[in-house]
Protein backbone atom coordinates (compact mmCIF):
# COMPACT_ATOMS: atom_id res chain seq x y z
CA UNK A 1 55.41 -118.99 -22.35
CA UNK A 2 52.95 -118.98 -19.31
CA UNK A 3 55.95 -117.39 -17.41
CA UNK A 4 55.92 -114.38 -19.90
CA UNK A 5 52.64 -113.69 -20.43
CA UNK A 6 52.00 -113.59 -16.26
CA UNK A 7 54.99 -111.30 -16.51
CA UNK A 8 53.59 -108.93 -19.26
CA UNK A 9 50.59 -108.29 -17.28
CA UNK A 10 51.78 -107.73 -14.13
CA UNK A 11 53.80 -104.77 -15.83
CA UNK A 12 50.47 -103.86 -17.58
CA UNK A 13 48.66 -103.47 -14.49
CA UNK A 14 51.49 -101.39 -13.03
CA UNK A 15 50.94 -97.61 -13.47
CA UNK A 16 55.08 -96.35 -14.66
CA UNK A 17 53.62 -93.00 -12.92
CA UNK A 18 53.72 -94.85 -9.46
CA UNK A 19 57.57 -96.11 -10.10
CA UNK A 20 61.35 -93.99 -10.12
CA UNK A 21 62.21 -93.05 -13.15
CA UNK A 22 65.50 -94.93 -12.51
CA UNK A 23 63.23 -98.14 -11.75
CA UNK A 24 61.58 -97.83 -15.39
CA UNK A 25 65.20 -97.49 -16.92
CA UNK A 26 66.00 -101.01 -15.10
CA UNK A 27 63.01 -103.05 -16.15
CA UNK A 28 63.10 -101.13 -19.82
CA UNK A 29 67.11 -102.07 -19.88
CA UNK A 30 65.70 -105.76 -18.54
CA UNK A 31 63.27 -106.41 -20.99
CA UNK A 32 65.57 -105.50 -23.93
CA UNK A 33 67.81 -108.25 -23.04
CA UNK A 34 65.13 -110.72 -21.91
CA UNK A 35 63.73 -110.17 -25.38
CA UNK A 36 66.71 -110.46 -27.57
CA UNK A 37 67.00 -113.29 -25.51
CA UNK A 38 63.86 -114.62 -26.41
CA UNK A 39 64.98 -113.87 -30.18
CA UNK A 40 68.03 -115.63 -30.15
CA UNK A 41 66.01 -118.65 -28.68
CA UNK A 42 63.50 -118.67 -30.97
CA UNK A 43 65.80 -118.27 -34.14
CA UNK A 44 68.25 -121.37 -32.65
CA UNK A 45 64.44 -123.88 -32.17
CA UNK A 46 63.69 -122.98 -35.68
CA UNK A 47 66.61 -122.89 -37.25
CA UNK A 48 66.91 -119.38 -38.76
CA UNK A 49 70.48 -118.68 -37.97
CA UNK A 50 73.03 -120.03 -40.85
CA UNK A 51 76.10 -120.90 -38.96
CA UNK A 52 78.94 -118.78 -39.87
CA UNK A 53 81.71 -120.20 -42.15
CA UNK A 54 85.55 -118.88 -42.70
CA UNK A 55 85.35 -118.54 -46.98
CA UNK A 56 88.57 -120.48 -48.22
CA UNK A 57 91.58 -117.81 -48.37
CA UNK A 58 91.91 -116.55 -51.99
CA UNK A 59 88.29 -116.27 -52.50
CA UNK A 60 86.76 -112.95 -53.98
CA UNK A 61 85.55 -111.74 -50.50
CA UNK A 62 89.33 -111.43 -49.38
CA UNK A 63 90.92 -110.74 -52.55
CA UNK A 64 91.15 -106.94 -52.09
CA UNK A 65 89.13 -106.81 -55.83
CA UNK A 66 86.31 -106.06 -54.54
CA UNK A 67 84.75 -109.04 -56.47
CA UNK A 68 85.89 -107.89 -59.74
CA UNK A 69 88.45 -109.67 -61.54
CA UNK A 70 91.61 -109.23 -63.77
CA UNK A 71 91.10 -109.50 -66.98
């Protein structure tokens, strides 16, 4: 977390006037990853993500019924 914070204001203290535009598009490409990243990691530590399961074949998800039934 020290890491990210150092990194956050180095990029505040940088003026994007000074930089390429094509630069800016790198690090703003960059951070989107780094932070969904950073997302990901967070949700795995506390558990947020509900593994994904395969629902039994025949259930109402994969009938075709659209969850309503026969009557």
């Amino acid at each position: 977390m020290r890491e990210l914070s150092t990194a956050i204001d180095l990029l505040a203290d940088e003026d994007p006037a000074d930089l390429p535009v094509g630069q800016v598009a790198e690090q703003l490409l960059e951070l989107h990853w780094q932070m969904a990243r950073l997302q990901a990691e967070i949700a795995r530590r506390t558990c947020l993500r509900v593994p994904v399961t395969r629902e039994p074949e025949g259930s109402r998800a994969h009938d075709g019924s659209g969850g309503r039934r026969n009557r």
